[in-house]
C-alpha atoms as a PDB file:
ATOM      1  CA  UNK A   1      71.170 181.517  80.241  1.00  0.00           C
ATOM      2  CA  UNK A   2      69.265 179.685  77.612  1.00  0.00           C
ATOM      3  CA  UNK A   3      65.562 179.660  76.390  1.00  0.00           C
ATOM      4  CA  UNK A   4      64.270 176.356  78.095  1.00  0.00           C
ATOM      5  CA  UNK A   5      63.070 175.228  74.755  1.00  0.00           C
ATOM      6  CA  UNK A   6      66.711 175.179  73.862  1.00  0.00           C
ATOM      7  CA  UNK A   7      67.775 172.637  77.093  1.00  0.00           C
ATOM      8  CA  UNK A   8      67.984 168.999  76.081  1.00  0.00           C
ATOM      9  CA  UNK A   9      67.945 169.552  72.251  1.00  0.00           C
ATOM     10  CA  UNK A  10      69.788 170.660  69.172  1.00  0.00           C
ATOM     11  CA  UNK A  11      70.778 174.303  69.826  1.00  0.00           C
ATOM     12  CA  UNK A  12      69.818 176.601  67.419  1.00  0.00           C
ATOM     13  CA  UNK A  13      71.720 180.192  66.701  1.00  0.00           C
ATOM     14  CA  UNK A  14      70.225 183.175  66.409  1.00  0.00           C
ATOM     15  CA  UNK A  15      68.669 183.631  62.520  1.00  0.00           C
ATOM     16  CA  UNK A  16      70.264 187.119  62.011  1.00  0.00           C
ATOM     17  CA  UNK A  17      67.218 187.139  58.716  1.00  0.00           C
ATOM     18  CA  UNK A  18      64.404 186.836  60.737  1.00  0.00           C
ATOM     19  CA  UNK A  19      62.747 189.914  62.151  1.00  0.00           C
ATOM     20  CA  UNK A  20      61.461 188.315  65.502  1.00  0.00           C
ATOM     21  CA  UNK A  21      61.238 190.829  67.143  1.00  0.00           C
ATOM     22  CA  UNK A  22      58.939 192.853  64.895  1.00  0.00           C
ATOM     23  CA  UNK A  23      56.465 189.663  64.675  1.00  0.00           C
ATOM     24  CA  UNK A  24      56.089 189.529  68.392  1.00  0.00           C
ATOM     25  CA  UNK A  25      55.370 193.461  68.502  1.00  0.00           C
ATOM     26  CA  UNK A  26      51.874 192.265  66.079  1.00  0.00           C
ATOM     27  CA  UNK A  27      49.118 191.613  67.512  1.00  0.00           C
ATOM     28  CA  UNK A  28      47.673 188.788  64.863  1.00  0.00           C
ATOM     29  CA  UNK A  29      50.921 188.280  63.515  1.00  0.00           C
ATOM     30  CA  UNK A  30      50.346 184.633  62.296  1.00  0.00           C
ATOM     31  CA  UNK A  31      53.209 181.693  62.436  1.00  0.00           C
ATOM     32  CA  UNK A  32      53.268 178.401  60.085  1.00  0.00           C
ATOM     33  CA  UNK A  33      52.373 176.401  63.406  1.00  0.00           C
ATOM     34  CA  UNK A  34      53.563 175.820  67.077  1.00  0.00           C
ATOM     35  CA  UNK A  35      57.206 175.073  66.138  1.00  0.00           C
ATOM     36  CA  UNK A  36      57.593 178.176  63.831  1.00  0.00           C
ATOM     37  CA  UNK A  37      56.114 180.199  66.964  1.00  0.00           C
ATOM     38  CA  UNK A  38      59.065 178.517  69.680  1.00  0.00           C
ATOM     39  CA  UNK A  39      61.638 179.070  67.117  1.00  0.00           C
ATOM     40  CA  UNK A  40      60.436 182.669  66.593  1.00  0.00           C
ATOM     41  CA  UNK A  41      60.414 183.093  70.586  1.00  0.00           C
ATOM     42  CA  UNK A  42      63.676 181.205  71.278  1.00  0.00           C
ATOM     43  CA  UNK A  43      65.304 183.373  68.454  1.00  0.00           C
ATOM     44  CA  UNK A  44      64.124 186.601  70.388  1.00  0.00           C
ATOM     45  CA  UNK A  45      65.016 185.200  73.996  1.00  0.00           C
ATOM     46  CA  UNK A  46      68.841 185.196  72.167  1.00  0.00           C
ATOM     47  CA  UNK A  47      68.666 188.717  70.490  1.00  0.00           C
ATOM     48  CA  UNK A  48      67.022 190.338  73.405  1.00  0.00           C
ATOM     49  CA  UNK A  49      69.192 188.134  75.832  1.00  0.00           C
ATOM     50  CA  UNK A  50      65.736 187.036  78.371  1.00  0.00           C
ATOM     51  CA  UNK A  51      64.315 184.245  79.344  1.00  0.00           C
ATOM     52  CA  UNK A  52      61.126 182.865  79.133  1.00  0.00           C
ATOM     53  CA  UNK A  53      58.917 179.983  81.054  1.00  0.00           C
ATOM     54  CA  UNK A  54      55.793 178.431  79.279  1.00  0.00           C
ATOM     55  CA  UNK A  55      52.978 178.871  81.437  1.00  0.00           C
ATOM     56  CA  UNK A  56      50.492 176.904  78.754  1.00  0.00           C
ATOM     57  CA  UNK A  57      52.347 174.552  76.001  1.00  0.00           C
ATOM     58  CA  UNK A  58      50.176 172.354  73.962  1.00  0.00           C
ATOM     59  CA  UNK A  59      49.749 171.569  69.859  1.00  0.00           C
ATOM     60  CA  UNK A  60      46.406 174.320  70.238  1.00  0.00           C
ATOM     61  CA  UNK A  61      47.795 177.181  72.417  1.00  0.00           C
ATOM     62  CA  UNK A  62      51.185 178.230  74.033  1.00  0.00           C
ATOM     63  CA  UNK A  63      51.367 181.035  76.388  1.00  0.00           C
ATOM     64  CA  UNK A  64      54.691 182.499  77.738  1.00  0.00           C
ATOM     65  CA  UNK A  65      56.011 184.844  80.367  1.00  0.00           C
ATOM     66  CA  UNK A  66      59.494 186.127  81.299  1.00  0.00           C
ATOM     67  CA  UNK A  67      61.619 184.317  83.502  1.00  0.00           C
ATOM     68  CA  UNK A  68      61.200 187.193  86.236  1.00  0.00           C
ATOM     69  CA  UNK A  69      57.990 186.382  87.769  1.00  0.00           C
ATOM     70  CA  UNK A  70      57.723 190.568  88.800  1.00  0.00           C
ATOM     71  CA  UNK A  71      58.122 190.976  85.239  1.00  0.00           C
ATOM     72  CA  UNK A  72      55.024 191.707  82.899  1.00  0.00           C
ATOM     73  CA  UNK A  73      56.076 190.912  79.407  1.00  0.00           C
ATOM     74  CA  UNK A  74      53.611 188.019  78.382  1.00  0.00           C
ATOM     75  CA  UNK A  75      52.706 186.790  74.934  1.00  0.00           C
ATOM     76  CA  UNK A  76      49.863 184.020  74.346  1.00  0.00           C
ATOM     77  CA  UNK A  77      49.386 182.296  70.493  1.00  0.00           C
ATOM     78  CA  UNK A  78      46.521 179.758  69.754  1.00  0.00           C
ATOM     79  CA  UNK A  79      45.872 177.807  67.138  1.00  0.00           C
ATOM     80  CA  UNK A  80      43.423 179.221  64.451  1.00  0.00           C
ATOM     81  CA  UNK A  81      40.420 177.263  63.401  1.00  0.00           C
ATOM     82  CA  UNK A  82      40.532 174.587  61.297  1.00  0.00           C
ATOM     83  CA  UNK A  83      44.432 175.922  60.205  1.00  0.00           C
ATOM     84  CA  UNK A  84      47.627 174.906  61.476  1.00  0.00           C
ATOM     85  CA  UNK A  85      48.759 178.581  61.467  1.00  0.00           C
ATOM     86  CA  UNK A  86      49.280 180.020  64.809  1.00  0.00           C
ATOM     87  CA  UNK A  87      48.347 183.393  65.571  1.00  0.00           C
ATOM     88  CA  UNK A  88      49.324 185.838  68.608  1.00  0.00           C
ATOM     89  CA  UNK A  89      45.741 186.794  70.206  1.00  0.00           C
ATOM     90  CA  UNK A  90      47.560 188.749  73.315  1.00  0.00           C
ATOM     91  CA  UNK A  91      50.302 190.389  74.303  1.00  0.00           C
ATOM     92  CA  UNK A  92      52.735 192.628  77.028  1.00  0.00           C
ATOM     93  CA  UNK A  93      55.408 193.748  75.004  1.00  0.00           C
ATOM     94  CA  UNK A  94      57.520 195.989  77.272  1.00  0.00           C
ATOM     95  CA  UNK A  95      60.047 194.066  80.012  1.00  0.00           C
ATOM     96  CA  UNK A  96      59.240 195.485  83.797  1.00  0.00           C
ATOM     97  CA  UNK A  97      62.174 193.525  84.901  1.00  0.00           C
ATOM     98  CA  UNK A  98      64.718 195.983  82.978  1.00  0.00           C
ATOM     99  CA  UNK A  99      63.371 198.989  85.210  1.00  0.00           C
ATOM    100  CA  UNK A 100      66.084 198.228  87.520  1.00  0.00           C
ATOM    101  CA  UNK A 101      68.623 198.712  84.922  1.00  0.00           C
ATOM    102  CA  UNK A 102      66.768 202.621  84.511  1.00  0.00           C
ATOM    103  CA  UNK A 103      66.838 203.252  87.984  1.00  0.00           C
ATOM    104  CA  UNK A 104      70.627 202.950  88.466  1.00  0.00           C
ATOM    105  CA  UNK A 105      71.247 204.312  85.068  1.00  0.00           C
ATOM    106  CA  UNK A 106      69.585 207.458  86.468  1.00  0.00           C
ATOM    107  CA  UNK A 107      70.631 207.725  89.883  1.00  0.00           C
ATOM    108  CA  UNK A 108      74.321 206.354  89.589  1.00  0.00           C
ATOM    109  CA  UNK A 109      75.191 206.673  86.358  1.00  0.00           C
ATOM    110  CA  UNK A 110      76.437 203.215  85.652  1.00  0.00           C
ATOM    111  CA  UNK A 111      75.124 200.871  82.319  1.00  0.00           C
ATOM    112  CA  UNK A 112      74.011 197.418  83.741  1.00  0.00           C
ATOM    113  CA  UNK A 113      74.060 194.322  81.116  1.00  0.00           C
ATOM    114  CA  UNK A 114      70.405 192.633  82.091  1.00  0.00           C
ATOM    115  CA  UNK A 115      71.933 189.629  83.598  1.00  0.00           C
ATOM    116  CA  UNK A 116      74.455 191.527  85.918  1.00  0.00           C
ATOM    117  CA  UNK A 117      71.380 193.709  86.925  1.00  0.00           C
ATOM    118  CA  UNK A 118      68.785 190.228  87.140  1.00  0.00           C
ATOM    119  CA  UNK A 119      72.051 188.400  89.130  1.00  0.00           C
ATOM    120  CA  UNK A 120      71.659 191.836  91.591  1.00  0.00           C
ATOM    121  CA  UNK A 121      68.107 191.615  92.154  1.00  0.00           C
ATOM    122  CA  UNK A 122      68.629 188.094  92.561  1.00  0.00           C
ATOM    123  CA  UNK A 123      71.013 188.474  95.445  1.00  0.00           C
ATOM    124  CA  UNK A 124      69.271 191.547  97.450  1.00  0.00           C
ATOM    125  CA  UNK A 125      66.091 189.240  97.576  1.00  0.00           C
ATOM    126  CA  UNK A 126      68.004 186.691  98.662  1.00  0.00           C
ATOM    127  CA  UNK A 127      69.586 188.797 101.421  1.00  0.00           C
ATOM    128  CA  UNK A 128      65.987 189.771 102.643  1.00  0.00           C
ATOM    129  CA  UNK A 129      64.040 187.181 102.779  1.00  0.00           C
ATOM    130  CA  UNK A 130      66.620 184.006 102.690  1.00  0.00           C
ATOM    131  CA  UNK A 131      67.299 181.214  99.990  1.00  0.00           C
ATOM    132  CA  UNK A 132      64.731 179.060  98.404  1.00  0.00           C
ATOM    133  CA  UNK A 133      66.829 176.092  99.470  1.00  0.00           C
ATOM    134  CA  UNK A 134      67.351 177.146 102.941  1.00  0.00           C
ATOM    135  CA  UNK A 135      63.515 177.866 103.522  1.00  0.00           C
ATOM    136  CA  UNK A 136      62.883 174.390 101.865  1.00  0.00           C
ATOM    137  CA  UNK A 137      64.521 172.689 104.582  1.00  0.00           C
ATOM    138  CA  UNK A 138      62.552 174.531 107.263  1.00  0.00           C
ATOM    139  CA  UNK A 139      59.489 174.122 106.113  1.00  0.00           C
ATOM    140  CA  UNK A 140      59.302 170.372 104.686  1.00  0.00           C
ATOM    141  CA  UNK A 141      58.467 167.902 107.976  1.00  0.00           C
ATOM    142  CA  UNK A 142      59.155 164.486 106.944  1.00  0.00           C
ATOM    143  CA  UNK A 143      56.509 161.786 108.395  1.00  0.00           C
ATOM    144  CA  UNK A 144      56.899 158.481 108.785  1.00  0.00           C
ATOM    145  CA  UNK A 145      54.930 155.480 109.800  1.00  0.00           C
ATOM    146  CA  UNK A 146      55.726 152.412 111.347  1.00  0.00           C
ATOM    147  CA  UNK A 147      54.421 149.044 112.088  1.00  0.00           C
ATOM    148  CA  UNK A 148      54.691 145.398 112.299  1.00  0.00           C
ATOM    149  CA  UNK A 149      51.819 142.481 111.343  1.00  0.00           C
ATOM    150  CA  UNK A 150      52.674 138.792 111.805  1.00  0.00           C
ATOM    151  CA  UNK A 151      52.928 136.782 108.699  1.00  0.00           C
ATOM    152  CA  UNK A 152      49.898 133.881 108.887  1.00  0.00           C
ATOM    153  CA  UNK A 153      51.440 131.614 105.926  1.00  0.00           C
ATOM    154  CA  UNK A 154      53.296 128.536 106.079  1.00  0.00           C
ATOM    155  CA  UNK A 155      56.636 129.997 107.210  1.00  0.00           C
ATOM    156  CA  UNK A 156      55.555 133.114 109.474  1.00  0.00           C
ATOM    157  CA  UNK A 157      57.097 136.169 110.594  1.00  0.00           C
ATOM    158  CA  UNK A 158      56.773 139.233 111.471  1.00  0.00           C
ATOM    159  CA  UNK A 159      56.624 142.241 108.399  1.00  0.00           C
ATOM    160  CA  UNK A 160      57.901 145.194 109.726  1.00  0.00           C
ATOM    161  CA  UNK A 161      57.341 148.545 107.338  1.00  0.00           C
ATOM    162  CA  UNK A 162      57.754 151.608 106.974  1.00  0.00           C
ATOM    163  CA  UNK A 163      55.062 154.238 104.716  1.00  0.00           C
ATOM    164  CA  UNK A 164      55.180 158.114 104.015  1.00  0.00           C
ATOM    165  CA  UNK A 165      52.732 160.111 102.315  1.00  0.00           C
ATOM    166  CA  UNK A 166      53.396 161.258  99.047  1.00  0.00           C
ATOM    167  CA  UNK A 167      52.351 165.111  97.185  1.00  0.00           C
ATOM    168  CA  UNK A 168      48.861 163.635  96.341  1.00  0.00           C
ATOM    169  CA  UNK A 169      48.157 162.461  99.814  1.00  0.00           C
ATOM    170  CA  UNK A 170      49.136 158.892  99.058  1.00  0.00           C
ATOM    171  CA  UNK A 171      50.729 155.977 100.831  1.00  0.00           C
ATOM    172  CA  UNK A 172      54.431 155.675  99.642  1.00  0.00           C
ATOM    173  CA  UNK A 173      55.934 152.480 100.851  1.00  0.00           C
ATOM    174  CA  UNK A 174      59.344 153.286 102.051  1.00  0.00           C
ATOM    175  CA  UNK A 175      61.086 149.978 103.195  1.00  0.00           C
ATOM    176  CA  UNK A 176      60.167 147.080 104.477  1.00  0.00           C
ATOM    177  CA  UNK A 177      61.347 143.642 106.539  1.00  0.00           C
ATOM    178  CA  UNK A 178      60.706 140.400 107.298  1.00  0.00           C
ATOM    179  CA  UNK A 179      61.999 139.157 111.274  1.00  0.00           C
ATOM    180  CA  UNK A 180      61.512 136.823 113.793  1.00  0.00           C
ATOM    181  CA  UNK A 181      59.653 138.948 116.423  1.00  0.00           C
ATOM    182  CA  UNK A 182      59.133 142.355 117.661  1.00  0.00           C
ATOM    183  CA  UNK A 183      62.117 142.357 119.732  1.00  0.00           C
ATOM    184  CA  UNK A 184      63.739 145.782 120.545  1.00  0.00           C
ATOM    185  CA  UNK A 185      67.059 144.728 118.444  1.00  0.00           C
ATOM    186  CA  UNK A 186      64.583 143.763 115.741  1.00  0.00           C
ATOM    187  CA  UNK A 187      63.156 147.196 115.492  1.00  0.00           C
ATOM    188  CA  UNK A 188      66.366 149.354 116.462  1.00  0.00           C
ATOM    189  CA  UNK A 189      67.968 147.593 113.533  1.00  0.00           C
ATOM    190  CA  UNK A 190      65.316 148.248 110.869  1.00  0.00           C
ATOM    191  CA  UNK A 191      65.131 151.543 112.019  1.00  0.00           C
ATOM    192  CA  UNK A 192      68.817 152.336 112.462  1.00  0.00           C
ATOM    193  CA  UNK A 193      68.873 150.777 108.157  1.00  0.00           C
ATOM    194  CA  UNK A 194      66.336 153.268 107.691  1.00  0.00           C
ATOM    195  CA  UNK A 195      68.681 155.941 108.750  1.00  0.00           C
ATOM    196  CA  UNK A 196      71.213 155.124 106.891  1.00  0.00           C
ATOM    197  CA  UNK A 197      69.238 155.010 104.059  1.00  0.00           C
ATOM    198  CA  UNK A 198      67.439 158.405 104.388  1.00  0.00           C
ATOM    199  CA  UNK A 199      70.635 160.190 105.630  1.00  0.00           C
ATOM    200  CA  UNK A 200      73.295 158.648 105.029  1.00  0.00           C
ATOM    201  CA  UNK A 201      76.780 159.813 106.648  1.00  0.00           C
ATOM    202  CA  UNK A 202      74.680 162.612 107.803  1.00  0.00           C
ATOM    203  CA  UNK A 203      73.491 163.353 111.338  1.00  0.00           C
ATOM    204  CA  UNK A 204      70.293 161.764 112.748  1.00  0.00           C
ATOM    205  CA  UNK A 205      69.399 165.023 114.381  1.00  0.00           C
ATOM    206  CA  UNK A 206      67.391 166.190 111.610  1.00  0.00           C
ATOM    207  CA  UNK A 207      63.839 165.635 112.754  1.00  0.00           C
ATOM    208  CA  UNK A 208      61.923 163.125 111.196  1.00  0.00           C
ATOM    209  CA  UNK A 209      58.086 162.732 112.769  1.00  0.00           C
ATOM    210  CA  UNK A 210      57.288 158.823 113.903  1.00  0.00           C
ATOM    211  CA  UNK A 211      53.320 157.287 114.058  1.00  0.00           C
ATOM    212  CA  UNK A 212      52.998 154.006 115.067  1.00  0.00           C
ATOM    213  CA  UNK A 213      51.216 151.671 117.293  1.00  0.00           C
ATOM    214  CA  UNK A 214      52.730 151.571 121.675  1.00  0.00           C
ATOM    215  CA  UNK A 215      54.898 148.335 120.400  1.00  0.00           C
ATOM    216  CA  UNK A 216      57.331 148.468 123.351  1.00  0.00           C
ATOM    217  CA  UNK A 217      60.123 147.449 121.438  1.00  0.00           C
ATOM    218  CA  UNK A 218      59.405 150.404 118.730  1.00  0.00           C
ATOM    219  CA  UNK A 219      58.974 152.519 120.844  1.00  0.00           C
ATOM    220  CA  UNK A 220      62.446 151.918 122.265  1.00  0.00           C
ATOM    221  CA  UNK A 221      64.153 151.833 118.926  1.00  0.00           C
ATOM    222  CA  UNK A 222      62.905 155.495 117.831  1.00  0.00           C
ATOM    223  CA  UNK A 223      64.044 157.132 121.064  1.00  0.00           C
ATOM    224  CA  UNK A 224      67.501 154.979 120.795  1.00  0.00           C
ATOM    225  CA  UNK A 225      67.852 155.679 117.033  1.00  0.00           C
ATOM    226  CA  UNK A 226      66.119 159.157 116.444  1.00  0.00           C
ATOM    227  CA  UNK A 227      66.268 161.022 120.157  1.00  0.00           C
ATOM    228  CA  UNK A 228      65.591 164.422 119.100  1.00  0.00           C
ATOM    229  CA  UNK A 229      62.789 163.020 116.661  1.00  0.00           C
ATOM    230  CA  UNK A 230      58.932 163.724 117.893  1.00  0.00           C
ATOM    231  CA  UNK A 231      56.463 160.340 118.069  1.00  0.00           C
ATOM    232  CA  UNK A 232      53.192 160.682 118.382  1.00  0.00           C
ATOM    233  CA  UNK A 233      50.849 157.011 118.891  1.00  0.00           C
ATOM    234  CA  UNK A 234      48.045 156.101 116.032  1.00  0.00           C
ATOM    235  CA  UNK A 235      44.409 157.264 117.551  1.00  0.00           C
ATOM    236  CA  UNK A 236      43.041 153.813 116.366  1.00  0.00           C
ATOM    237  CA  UNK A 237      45.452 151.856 118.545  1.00  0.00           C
ATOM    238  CA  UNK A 238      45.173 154.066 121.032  1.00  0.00           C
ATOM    239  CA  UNK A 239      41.037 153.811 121.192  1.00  0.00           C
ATOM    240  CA  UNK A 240      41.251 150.223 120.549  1.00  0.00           C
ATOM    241  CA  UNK A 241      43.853 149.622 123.773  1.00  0.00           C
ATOM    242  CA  UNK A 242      41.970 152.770 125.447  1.00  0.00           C
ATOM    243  CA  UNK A 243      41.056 150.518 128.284  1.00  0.00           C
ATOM    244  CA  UNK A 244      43.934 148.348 129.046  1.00  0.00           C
ATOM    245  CA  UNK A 245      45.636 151.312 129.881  1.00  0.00           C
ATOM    246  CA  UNK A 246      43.109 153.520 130.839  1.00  0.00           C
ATOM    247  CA  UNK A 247      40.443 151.252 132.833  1.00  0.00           C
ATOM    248  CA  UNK A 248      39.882 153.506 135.051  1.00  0.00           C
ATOM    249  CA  UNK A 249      38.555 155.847 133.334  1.00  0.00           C
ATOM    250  CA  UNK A 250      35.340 153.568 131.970  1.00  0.00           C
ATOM    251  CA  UNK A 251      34.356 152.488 128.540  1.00  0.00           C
ATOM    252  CA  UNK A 252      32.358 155.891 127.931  1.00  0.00           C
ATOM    253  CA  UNK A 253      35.680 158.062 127.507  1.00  0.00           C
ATOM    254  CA  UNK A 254      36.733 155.461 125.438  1.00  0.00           C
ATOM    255  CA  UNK A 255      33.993 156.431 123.237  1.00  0.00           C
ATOM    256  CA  UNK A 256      34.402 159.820 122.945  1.00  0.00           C
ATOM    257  CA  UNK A 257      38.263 159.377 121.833  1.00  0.00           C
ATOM    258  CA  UNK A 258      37.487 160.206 118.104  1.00  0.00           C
ATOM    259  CA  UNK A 259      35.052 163.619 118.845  1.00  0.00           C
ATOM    260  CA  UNK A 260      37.436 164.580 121.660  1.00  0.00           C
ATOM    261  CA  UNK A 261      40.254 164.555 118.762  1.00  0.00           C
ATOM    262  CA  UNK A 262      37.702 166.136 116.210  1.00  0.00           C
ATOM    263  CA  UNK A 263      36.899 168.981 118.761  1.00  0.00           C
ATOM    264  CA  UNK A 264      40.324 169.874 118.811  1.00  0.00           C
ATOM    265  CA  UNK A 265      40.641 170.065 115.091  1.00  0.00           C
ATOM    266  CA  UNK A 266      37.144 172.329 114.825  1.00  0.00           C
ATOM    267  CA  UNK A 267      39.073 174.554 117.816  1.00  0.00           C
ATOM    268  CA  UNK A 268      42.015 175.377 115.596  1.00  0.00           C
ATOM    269  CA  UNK A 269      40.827 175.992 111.763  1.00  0.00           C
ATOM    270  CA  UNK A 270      38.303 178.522 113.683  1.00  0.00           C
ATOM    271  CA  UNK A 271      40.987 180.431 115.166  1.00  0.00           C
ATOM    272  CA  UNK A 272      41.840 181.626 111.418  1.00  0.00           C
ATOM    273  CA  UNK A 273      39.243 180.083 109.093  1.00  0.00           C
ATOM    274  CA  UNK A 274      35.154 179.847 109.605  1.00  0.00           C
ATOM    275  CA  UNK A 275      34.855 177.446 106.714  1.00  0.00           C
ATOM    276  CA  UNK A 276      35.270 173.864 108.166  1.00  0.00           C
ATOM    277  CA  UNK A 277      34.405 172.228 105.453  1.00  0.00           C
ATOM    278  CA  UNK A 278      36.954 173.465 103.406  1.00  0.00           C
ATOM    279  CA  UNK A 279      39.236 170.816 105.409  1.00  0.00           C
ATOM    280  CA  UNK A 280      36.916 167.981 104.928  1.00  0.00           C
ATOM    281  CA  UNK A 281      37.571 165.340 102.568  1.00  0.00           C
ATOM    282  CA  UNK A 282      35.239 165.033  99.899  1.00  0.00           C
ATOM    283  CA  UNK A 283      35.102 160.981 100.558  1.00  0.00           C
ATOM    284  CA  UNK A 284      33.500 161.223 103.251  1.00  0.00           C
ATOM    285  CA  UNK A 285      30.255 162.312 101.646  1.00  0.00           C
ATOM    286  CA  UNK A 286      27.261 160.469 101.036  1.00  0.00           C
ATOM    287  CA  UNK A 287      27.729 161.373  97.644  1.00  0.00           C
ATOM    288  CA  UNK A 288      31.100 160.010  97.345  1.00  0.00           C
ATOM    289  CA  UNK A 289      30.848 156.546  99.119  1.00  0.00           C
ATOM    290  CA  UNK A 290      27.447 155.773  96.835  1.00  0.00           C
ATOM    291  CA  UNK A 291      30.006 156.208  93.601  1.00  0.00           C
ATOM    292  CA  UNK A 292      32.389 153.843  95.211  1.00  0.00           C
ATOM    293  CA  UNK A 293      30.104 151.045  95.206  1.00  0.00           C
ATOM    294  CA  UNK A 294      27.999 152.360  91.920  1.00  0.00           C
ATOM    295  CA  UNK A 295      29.261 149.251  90.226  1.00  0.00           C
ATOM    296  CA  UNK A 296      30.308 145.996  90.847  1.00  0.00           C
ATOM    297  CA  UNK A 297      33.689 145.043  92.168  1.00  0.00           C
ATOM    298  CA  UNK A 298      35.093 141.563  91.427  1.00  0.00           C
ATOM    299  CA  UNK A 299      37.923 140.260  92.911  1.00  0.00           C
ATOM    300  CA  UNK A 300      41.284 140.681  90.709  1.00  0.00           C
ATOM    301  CA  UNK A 301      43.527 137.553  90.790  1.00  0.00           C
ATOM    302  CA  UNK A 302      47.463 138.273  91.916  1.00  0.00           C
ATOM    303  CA  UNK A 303      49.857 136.428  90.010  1.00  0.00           C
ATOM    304  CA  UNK A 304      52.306 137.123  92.663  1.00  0.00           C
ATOM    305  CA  UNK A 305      50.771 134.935  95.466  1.00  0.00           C
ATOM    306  CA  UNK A 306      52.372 131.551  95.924  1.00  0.00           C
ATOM    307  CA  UNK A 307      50.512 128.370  95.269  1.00  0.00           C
ATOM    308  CA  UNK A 308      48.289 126.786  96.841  1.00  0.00           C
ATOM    309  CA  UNK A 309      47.646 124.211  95.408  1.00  0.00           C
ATOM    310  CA  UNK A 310      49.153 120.779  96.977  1.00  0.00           C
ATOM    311  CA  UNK A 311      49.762 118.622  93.657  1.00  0.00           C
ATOM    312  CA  UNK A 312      52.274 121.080  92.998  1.00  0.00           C
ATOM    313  CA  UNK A 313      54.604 120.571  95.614  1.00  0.00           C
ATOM    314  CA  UNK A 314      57.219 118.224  95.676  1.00  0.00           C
ATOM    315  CA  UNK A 315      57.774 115.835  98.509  1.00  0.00           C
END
């Protein structure tokens, strides 16, 4: 296995005249700059047959650990002032992860190469607490949501769309299309293209979670499409239709559909956390929504709406 700094560029050989391994036993032991340090490191990863991950990596400081996150060998360089020599300020010279290869030396008998011994380790952990891939797919819960809005231009419609969340708790617009109506085949087509798209040839059973409005025809369309998928109904159409379906039960429940909702929330962190407002976004403070109008916003012209402007069309 190579040295990452060796993937995707020129590979270098070991240099059989440089003592690396003697300048990363020095503490202060200084380099010409940051490449002279990588080449020193990458030329030890070969003669010492490791590898290595960069845990810092910049033009004033690198800092690197072996590949076996158990392992404690560490080295960190910085820059020195006003030089562009580089300069080892720390390091953890010995390799914990090659205490394995001891262990069976001494109680079988048997010389283990590192890899052979790393591939071992590799496997038994792999045997006792599963695969990284494997736990992957259990844990990841794909969410969707879906709605429709009519189209109030000159040739109307209905956009029908479909938005995830991405890793910084954005929207991510998935697909989209433009239809007649909200019709049931509408919907269980756009959905049933969704499939495909997400999935493929594969089975629709994996679960996929579904928010959206009570449209009657989407609501058909998941349970056709995705059956074994869980939907759950957006709280604001739910309070805002709270009494069409719910009469009954009088325009004061209605009100109390967002602190019923919050109540249940407060109920669960304090079964294992006492710190609500650790789950609180920070926008929501009065410090927060004063710096969102600080200044002055101005509307910002979109050069992809159509024109509007009547001398321009032909008749």
């Amino acid at each position: 296995m190579l040295p990452p700094v060796l993937h995707g560029g020129p590979l270098t050989i070991s240099n059989p005249t440089r003592d690396s391994e003697a300048e990363f036993t020095m503490i202060g032991h200084r380099f010409e700059n940051a490449k002279d340090f990588k080449d020193a490191l990458c030329d030890l990863a070969v003669k010492r047959n490791f590898n290595f991950r960069f845990i810092k990596n910049d033009k004033d400081r690198v800092t690197v650990t072996c590949a076996d996150e158990d392992c404690q060998w560490r080295v960190h360089a910085s820059r020195d002032r006003n030089l562009p020599t580089f300069r080892i300020k720390t390091a953890q010279h010995e390799h914990t992860c090659v205490d394995i290869q001891r262990d069976i030396l001494r109680d079988h008998g048997v010389r283990l190469p590192y890899k052979q011994a790393w591939m071992g380790k590799e496997l038994a952990k792999g045997i006792l607490h599963g695969s990284d891939i494997a736990s992957y797919d259990l844990l990841v819960w794909p969410m969707l949501f879906l709605d429709g809005t009519h189209l109030l231009g000159k040739y109307g419609g209905i956009l029908l769309g479909a938005t995830a969340k991405d890793g910084n708790e954005g929207f991510f617009h998935l697909a989209f299309a433009i239809v007649d109506n909200e019709t049931d085949a509408n919907w269980t087509w756009f959905i049933s293209t969704l499939g495909d798209a997400i999935y493929g040839n594969d089975d629709y059973t994996n679960i996929i979670t579904f928010i959206s409005d009570q449209s009657k025809g989407l609501v058909n369309a998941i349970a056709k499409v995705f059956p074994s998928s869980p939907h759950a109904y957006c709280l604001r159409h739910l309070h805002a239709n709270f009494l069409k379906s719910n009469g009954q039960l009088g325009k004061s429940l209605k009100d109390e559909c967002w602190s019923l909702i919050m109540k249940i929330a407060y109920a669960s962190i304090m079964q294992t956390d006492t710190n609500v407002h650790r789950f609180i976004e920070p926008y929501y403070t009065v410090k927060s929504y004063k710096l969102t109008y600080k200044e002055s916003i101005f509307p910002v012209p979109d050069h992809d709406k159509p024109l509007d402007d009547s001398r321009q069309l032909r008749i």
